[in-house]
Protein backbone atom coordinates (compact mmCIF):
# COMPACT_ATOMS: atom_id res chain seq x y z
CA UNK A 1 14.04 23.47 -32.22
CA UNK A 2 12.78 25.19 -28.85
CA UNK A 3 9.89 23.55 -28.43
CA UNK A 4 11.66 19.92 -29.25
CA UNK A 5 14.56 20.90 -26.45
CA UNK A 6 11.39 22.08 -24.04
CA UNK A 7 10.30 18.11 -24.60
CA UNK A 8 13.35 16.44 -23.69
CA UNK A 9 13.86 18.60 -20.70
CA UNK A 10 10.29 17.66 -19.49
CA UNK A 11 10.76 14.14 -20.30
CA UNK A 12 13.94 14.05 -17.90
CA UNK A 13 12.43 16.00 -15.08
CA UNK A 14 9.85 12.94 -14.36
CA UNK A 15 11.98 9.94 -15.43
CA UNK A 16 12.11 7.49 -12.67
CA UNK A 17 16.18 7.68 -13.21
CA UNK A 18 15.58 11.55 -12.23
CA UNK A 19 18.46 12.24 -9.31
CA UNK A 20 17.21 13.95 -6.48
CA UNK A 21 18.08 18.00 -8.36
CA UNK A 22 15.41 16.91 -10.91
CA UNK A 23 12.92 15.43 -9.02
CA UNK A 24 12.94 18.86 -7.06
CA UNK A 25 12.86 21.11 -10.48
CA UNK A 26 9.95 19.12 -12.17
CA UNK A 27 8.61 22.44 -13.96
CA UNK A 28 5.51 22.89 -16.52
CA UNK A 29 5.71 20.59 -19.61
CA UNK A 30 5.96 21.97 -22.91
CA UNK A 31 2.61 21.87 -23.58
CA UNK A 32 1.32 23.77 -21.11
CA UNK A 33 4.30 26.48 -22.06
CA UNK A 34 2.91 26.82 -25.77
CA UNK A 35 -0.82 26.15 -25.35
CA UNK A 36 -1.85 29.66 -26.14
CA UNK A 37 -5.25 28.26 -28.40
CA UNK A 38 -8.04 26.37 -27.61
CA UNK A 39 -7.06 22.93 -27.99
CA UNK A 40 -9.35 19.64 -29.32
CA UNK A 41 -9.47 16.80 -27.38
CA UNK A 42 -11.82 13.56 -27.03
CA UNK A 43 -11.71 13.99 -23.34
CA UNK A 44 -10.04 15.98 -20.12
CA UNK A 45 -8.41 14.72 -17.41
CA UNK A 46 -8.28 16.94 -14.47
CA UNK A 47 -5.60 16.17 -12.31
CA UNK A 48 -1.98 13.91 -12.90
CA UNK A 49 -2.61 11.63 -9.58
CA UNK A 50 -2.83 7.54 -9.47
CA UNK A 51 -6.59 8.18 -10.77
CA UNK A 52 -6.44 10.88 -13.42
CA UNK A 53 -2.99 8.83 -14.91
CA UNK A 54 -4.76 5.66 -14.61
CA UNK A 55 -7.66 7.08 -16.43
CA UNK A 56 -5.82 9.10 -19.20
CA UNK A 57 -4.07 5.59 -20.32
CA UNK A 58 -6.55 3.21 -20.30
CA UNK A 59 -8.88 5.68 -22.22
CA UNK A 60 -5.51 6.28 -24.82
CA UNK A 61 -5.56 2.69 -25.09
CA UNK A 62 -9.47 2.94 -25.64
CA UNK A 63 -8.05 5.06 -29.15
CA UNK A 64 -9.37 8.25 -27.64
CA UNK A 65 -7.69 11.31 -27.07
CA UNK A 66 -6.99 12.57 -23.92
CA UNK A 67 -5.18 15.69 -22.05
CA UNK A 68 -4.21 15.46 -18.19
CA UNK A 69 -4.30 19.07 -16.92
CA UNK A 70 -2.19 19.12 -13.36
CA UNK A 71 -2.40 22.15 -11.51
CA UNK A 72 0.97 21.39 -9.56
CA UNK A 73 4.27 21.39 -11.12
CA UNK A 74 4.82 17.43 -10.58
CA UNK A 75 2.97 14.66 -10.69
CA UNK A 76 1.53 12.08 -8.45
CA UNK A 77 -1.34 13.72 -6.50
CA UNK A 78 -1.24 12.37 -2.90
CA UNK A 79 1.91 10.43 -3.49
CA UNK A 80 5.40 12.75 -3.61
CA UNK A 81 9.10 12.05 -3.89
CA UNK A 82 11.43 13.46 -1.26
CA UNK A 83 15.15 12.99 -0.84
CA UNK A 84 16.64 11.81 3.04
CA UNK A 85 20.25 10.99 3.12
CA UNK A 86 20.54 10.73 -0.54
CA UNK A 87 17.78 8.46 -1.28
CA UNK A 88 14.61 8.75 -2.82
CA UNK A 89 11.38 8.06 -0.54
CA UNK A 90 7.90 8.83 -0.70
CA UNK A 91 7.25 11.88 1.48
CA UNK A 92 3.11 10.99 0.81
CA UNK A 93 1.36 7.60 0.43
CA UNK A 94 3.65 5.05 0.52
CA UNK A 95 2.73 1.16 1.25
CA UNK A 96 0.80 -1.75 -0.25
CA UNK A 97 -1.13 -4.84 0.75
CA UNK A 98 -1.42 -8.08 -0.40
CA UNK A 99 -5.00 -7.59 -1.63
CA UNK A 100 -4.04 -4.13 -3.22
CA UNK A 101 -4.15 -5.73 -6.27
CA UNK A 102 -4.34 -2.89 -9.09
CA UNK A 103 -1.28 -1.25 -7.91
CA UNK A 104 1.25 -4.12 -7.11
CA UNK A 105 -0.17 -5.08 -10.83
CA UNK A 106 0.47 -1.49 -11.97
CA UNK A 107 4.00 -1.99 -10.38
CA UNK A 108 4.58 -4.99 -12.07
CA UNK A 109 4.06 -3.75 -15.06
CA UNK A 110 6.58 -0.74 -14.73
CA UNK A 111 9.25 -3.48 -13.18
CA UNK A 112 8.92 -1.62 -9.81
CA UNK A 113 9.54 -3.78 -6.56
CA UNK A 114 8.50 -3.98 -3.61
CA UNK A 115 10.30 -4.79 0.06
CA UNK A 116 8.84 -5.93 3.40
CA UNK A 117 7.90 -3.23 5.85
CA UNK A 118 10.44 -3.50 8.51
CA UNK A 119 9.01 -5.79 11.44
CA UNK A 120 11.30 -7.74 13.65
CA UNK A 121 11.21 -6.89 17.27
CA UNK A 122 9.67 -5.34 19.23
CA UNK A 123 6.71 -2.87 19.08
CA UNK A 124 5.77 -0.28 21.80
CA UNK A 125 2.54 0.64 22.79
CA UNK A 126 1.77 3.32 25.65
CA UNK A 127 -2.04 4.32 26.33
CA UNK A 128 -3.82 5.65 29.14
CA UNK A 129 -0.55 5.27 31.56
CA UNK A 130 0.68 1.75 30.36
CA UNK A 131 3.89 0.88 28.70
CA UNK A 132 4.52 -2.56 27.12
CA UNK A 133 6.52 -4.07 24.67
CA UNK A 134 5.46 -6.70 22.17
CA UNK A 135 5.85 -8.69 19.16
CA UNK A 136 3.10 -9.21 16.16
CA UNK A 137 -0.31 -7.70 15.38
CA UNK A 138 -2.10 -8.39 18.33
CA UNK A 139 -1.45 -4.71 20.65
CA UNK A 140 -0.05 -5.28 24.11
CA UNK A 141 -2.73 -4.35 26.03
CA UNK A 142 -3.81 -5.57 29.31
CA UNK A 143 -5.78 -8.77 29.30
CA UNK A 144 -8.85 -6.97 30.23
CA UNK A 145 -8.71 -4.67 27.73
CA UNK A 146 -7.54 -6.25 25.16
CA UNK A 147 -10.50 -8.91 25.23
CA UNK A 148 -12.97 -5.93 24.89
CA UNK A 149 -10.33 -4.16 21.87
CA UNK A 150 -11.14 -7.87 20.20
CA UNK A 151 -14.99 -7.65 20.53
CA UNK A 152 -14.76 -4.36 19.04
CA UNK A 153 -13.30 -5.24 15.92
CA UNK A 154 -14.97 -8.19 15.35
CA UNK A 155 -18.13 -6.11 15.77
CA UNK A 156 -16.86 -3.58 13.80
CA UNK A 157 -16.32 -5.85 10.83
CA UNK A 158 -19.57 -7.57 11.35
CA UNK A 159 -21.20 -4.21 11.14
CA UNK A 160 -19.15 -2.73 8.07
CA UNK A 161 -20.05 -6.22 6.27
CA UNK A 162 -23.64 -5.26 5.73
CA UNK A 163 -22.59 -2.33 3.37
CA UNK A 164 -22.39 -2.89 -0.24
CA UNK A 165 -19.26 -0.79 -1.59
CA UNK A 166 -19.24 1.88 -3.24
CA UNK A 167 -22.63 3.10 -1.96
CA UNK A 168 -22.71 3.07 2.06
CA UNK A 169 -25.73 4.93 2.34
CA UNK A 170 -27.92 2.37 0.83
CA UNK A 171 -27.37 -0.11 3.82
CA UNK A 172 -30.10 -0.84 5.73
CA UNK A 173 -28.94 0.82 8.89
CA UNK A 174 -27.09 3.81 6.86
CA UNK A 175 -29.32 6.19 8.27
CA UNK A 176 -28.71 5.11 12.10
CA UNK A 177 -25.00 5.10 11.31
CA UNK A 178 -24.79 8.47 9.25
CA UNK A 179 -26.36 10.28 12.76
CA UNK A 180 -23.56 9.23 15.04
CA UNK A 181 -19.79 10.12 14.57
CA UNK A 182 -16.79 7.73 15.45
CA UNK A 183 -16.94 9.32 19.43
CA UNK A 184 -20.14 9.31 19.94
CA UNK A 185 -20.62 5.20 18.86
CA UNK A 186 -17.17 4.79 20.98
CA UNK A 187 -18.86 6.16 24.04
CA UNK A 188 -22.12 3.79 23.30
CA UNK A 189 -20.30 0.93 22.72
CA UNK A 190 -17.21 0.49 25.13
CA UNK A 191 -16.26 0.94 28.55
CA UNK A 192 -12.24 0.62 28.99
CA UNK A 193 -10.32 3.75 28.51
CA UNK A 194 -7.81 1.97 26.64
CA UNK A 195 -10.23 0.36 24.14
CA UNK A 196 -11.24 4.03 23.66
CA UNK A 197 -8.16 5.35 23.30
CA UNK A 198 -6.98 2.85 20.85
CA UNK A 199 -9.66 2.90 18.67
CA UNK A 200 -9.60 7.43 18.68
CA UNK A 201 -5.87 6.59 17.61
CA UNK A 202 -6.34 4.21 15.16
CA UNK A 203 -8.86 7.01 13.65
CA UNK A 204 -6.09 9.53 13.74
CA UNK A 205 -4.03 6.94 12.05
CA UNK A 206 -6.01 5.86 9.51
CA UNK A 207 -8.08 9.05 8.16
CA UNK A 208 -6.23 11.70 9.67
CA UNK A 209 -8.74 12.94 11.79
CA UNK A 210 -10.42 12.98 15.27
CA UNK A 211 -13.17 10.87 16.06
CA UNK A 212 -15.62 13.31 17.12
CA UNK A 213 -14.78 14.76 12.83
CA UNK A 214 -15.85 11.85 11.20
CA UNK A 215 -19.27 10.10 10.72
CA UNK A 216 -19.38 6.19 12.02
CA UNK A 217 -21.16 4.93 8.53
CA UNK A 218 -18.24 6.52 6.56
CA UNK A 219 -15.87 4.31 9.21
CA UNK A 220 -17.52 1.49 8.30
CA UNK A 221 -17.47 2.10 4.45
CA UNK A 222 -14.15 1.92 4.76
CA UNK A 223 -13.58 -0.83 6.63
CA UNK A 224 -15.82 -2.79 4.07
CA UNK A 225 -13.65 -1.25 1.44
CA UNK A 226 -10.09 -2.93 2.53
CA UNK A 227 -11.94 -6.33 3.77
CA UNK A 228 -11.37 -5.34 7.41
CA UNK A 229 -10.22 -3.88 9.92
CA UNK A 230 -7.05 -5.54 10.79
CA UNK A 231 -6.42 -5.16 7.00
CA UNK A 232 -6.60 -1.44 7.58
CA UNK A 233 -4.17 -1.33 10.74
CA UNK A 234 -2.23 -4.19 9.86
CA UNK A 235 1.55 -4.46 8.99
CA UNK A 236 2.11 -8.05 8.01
CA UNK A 237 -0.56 -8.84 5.80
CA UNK A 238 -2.35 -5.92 6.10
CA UNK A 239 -2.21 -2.31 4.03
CA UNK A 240 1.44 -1.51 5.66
CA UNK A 241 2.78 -4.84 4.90
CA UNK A 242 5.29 -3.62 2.31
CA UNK A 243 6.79 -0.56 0.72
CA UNK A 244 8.50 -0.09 -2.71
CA UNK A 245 12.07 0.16 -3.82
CA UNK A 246 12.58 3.62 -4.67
CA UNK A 247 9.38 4.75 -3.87
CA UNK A 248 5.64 4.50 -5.11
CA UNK A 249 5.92 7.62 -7.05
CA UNK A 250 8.02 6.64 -9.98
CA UNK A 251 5.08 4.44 -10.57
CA UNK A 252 3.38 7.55 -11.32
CA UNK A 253 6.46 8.95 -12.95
CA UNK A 254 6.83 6.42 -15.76
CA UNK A 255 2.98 6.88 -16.27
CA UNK A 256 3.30 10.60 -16.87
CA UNK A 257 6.33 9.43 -19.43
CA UNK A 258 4.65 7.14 -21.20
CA UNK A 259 1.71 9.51 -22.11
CA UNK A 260 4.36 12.30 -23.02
CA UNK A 261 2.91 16.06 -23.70
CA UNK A 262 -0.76 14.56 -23.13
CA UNK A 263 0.31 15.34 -19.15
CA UNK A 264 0.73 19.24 -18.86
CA UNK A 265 1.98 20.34 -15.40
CA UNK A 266 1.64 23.64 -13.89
CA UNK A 267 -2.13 23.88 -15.66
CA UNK A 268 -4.39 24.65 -12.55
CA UNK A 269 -7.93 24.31 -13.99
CA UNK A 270 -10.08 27.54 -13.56
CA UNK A 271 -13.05 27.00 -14.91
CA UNK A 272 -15.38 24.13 -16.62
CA UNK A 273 -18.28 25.45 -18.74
CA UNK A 274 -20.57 22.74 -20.22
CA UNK A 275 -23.33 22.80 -23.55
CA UNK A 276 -24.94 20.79 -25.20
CA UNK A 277 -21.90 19.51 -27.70
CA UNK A 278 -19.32 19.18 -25.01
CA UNK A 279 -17.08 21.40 -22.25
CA UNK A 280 -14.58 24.29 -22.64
CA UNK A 281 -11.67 23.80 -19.86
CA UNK A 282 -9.65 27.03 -19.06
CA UNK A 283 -6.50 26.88 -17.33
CA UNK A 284 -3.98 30.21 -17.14
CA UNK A 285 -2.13 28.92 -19.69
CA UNK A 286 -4.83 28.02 -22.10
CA UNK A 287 -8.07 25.92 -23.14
CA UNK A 288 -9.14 23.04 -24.00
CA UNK A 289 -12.52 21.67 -25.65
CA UNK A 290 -13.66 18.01 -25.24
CA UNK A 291 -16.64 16.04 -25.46
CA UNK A 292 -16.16 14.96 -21.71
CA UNK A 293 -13.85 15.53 -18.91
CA UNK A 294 -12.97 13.76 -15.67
CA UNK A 295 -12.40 15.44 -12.18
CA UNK A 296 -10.01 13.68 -10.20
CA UNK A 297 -9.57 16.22 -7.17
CA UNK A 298 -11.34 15.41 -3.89
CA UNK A 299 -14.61 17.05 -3.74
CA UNK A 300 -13.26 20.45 -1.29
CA UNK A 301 -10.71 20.81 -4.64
CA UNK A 302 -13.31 20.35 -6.96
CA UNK A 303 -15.42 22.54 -5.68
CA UNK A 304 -12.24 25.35 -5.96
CA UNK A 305 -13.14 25.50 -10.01
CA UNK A 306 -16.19 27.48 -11.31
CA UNK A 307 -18.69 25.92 -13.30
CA UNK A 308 -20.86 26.87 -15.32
CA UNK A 309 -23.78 26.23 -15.64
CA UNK A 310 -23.08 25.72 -11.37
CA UNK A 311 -22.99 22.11 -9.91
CA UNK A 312 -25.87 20.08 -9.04
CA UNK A 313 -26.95 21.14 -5.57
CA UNK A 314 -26.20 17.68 -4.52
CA UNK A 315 -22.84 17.88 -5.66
CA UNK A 316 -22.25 21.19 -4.44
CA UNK A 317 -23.46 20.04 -1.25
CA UNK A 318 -21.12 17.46 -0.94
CA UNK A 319 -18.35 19.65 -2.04
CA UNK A 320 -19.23 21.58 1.57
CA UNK A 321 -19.20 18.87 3.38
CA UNK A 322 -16.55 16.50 2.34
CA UNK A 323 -13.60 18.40 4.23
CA UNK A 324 -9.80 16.70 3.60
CA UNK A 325 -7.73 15.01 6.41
CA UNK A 326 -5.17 16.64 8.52
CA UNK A 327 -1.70 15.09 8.04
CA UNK A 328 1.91 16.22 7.97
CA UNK A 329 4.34 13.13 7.23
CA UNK A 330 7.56 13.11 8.67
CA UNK A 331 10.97 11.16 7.72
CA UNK A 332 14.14 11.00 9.99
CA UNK A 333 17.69 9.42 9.08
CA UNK A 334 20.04 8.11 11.61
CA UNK A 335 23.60 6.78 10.98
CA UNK A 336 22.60 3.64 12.58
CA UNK A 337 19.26 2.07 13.69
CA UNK A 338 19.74 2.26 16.90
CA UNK A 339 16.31 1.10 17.43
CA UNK A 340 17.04 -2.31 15.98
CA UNK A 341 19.63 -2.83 18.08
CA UNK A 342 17.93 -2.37 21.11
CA UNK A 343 15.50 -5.31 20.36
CA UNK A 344 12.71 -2.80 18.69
CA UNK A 345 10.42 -3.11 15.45
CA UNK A 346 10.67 1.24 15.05
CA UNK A 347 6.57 0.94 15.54
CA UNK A 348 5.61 3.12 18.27
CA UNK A 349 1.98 3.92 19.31
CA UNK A 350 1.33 5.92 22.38
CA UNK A 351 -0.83 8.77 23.45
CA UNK A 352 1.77 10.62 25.66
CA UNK A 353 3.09 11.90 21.61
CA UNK A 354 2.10 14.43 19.48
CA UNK A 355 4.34 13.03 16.62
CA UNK A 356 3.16 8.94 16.07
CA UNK A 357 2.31 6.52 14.96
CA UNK A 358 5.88 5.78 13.43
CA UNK A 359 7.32 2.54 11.92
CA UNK A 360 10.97 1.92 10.51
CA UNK A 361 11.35 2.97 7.02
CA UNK A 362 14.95 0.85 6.12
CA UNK A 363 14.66 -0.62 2.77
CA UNK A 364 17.79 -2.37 0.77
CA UNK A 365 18.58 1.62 -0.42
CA UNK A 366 19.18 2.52 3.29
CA UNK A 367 22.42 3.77 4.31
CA UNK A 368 21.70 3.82 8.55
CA UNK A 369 18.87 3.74 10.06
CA UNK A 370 15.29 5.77 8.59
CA UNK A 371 12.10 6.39 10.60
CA UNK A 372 8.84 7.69 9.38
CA UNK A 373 5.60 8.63 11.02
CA UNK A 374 2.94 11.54 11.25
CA UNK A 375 1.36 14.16 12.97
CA UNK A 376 -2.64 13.25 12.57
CA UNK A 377 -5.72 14.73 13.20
CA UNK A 378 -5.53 17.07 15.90
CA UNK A 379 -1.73 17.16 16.23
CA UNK A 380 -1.83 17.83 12.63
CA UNK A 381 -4.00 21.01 13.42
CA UNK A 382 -1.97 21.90 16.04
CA UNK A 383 1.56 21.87 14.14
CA UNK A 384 0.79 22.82 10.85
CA UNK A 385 1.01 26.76 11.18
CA UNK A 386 3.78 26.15 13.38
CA UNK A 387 7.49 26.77 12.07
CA UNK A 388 9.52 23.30 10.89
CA UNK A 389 12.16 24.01 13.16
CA UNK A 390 9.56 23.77 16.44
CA UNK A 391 8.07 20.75 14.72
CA UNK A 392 11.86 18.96 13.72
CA UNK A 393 12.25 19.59 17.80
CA UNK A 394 8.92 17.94 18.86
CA UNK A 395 9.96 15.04 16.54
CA UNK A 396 13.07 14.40 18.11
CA UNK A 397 11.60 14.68 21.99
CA UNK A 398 9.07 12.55 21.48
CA UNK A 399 11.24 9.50 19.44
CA UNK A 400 13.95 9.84 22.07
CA UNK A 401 11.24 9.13 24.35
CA UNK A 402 10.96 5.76 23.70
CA UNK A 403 14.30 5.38 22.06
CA UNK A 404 16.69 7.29 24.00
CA UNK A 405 18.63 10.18 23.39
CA UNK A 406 20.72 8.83 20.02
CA UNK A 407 17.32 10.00 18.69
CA UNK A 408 18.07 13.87 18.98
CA UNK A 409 20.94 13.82 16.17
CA UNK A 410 19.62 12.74 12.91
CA UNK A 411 21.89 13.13 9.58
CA UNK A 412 18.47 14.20 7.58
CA UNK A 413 15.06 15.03 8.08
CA UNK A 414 12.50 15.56 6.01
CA UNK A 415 8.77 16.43 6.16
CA UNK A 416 5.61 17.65 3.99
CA UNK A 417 2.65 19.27 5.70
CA UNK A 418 -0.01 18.40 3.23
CA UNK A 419 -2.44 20.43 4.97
CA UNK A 420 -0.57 23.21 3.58
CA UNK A 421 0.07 22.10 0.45
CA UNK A 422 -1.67 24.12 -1.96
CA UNK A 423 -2.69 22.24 -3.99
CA UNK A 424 -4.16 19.61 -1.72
CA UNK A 425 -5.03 20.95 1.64
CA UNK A 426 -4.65 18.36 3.64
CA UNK A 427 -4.65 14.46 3.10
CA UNK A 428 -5.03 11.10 2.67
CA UNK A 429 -8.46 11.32 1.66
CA UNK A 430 -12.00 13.35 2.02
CA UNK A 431 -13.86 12.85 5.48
CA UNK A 432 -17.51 13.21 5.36
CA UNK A 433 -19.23 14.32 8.94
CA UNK A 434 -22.43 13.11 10.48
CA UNK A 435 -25.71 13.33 7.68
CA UNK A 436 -23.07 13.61 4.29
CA UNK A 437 -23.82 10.48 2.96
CA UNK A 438 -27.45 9.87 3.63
CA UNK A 439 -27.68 13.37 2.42
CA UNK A 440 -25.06 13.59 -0.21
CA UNK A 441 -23.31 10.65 -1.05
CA UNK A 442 -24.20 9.33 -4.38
CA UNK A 443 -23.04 12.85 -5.73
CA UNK A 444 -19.50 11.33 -5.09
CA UNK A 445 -20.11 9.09 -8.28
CA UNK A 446 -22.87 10.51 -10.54
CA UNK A 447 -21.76 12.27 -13.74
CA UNK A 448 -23.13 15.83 -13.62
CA UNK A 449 -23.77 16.26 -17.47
CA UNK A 450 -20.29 15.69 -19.38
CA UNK A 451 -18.33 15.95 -15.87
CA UNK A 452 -17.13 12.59 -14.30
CA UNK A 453 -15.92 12.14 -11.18
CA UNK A 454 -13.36 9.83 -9.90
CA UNK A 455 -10.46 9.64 -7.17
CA UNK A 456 -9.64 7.40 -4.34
CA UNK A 457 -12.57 8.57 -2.51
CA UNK A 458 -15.13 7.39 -5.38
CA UNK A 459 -13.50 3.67 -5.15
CA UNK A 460 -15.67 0.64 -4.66
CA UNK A 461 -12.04 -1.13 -2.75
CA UNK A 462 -9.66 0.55 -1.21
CA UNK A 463 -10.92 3.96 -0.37
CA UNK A 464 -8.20 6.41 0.52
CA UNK A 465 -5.70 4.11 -0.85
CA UNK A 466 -3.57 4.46 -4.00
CA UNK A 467 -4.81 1.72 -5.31
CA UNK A 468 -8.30 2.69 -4.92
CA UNK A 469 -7.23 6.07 -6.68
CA UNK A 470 -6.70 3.38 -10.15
CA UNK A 471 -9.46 1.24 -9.36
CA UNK A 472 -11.25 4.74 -9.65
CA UNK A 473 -9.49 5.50 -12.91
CA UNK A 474 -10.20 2.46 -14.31
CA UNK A 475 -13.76 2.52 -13.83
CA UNK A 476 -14.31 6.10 -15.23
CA UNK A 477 -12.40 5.54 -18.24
CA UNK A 478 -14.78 2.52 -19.02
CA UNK A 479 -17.60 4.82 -18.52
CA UNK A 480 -16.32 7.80 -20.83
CA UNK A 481 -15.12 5.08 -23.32
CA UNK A 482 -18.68 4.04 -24.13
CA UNK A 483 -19.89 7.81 -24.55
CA UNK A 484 -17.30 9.47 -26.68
């Protein structure tokens, strides 16, 4: 009778219908409560994100057996539900685009919707001294500048076409690429400040990082990985065009649900010990013995578990060098949108800011007015030790100045410093320096012995991206299929 009651209460603390008391009290299941004995399995999942979820189903489907072991007491991975003025949003990843394919499919398939991001008006763009206001993709530069911000990205995406995902460093020019960072091709390859400053922004944007972190043939992986550039920065038509109706994470939710006690939360993975027959997982709360088992965490998680016999020194390698994103994501409610009614989109970008990019987060659910953005990269850095009420303030200043002082009264706000989190360390996704992935890189895919690797960072489309994270899934859970 306890252990039936301990199934229904886990069963209602991740159902999508979950109020926002739940959603904040999703606790270990009852699995990982009475798994006291080592426990027989076909295969392990390591981690309850898009790609360990993803995996555990389709290789359930496969007839196998499976157990997800989540070291965090929810589920999701990068994505996470938060509550602002009484509605549910998505406090980590959060948007789709049109060529995202696996996930609005995924979405589909759960009856989950989607919405148009927010886009009428106008935009605001303020680098290197210059304040504009415009409408659409194309940034309102100067005419000068924005001609050699064009060349760029065309050359950009000319570039990041000769790479064949989801191996970089086998282009012909990987080696060239791998020895520069981001900066250091900037400074080669431009000559307008703005241009510069735009393009070190739309770094911090996109992998939460500064350009002088990150190494110019991993830039151009992903670029080839979402189709271009534009695709990467774009709203309309590009990976912020839309968001989902009660947020991307009951996605995950209902995936967790449908595979019932085979997802046990609060089950940190200590240790992975492989023999000839198969691997022994411990967790604190018990282990496990399978013939295979699948790592989902990025490789700087990965690397947190002990192995034994120890990792390839390839892998391990990797693991060093493969350092997560800084990011802390940030959600403000108003009582009205004030912004909307003095002719603006909500999308800021400007480099006077610590706190930006930020975009309008209405959806149909919206009572008022919502705005959500980030602190990235460096800012990121900067903030994160720093208390919430010093970073709530820094918010404020720099919305209100762009939007005036209605900005500095908010009915909610709401934030998640993933660099902190413990569980993640930082976000969206893995950034490999200078040398990793001429050096290291196919260790992000190769199988060392029984262990499998997958995540959003092992993708072939959509790298850093949710629905990379299932195209991930998807592709290790063929793999295992075939060898268990």
């Amino acid at each position: 009778m306890d252990r039936e009651k301990k199934k229904i209460s886990r069963r209602q603390a991740i159902a999508v219908t979950a109020g926002a008391a739940t959603v904040a009290g999703l606790g270990p299941t009852a699995a990982s409560a009475s798994a006291t004995k080592q426990t027989m399995v076909d295969v392990v999942v390591v981690g309850a994100g898009f790609a360990g979820l993803t995996a555990a189903r389709a290789l359930r489907k496969a007839g196998r057996s499976v157990v997800v072991l989540e070291a965090d007491n929810r589920v999701g991975g990068r994505t996470k539900p938060a509550t602002l003025a009484g509605e549910r949003i998505d406090i980590g990843g959060q948007w789709v685009g049109p060529t995202q394919t696996h996930l609005l499919a995924l979405a589909a398939h759960y009856g989950v919707t989607t919405e148009q991001q927010y886009d009428f008006g106008d935009n605001v763009i303020d680098i290197c001294g210059r304040k504009a206001r415009y409408k659409g993709e194309t940034p309102g530069l100067a005419p000068a500048d924005l001609e050699e911000f064009g060349g760029i990205v065309a050359k950009l995406d000319s570039l990041a076409g000769e790479i064949e995902m989801p191996r970089p460093w086998l282009a012909p020019s990987a080696a060239e690429w791998d020895a520069q960072t981001v900066e250091s091709w900037i400074r080669a390859n431009t000559t307008g400040e703005p241009t510069r400053e735009m393009l070190r922004g739309v770094t911090r944007a996109v992998f939460s990082c500064e350009a002088n972190e990150i190494s110019f043939l991993f830039y151009l992986a992903y670029i080839a990985s979402a189709g271009s550039l534009e695709a990467l920065i774009g709203t309309r038509g590009g990976a912020q065009d839309k968001l989902f109706t009660g947020s991307v994470w009951q996605i995950a939710a209902k995936m967790a649900d449908e595979l019932g006690d085979a997802v046990v939360l609060g089950s940190p993975v200590s240790r992975i010990e492989q023999d000839k027959d198969g691997v022994t997982v411990t967790a604190p709360n018990g282990t496990w013995r399978a013939k295979r088992i699948i790592v989902t965490a990025p490789p700087a998680m990965a690397a947190r578990i002990d192995y034994s016999p120890p990792l390839s020194a390839r892998r391990d390698g990797l693991s060093q060098r493969m350092p997560m994103g800084c990011v802390i994501k940030v959600a403000v409610a108003y009582k009205t949108a004030f912004w909307r009614e003095q002719g603006y989109s909500g999308l800021v970008v400007s480099d006077r800011t610590e706190f930006g990019p930020w975009f309008d987060r209405g959806t149909t659910l919206t009572k008022g007015g919502a705005l959500v953005g980030f602190f990235d990269g460096g800012p990121a850095q900067r903030w994160a030790d720093r208390s919430a009420e010093e970073r709530r303030a820094r918010v404020l200043d720099d919305i209100a100045l762009y939007f005036g002082d209605a900005a500095r009264s908010p009915v909610d706000y709401v934030e998640e410093v993933w660099t902190l989190s413990e569980h993640h360390r930082g976000g969206y996704v893995a950034v490999p320096g200078p040398g990793v992935l001429t050096g290291f890189g196919s260790a992000l895919i190769e199988p060392v012995g029984r262990i499998h690797w997958a995540g959003t960072e092992t993708a072939d489309a959509w790298v850093g991206y949710i629905d990379g994270a299932i195209r991930s899934g998807e592709r290790v859970a063929a793999d295992v299929s075939a060898l268990v």
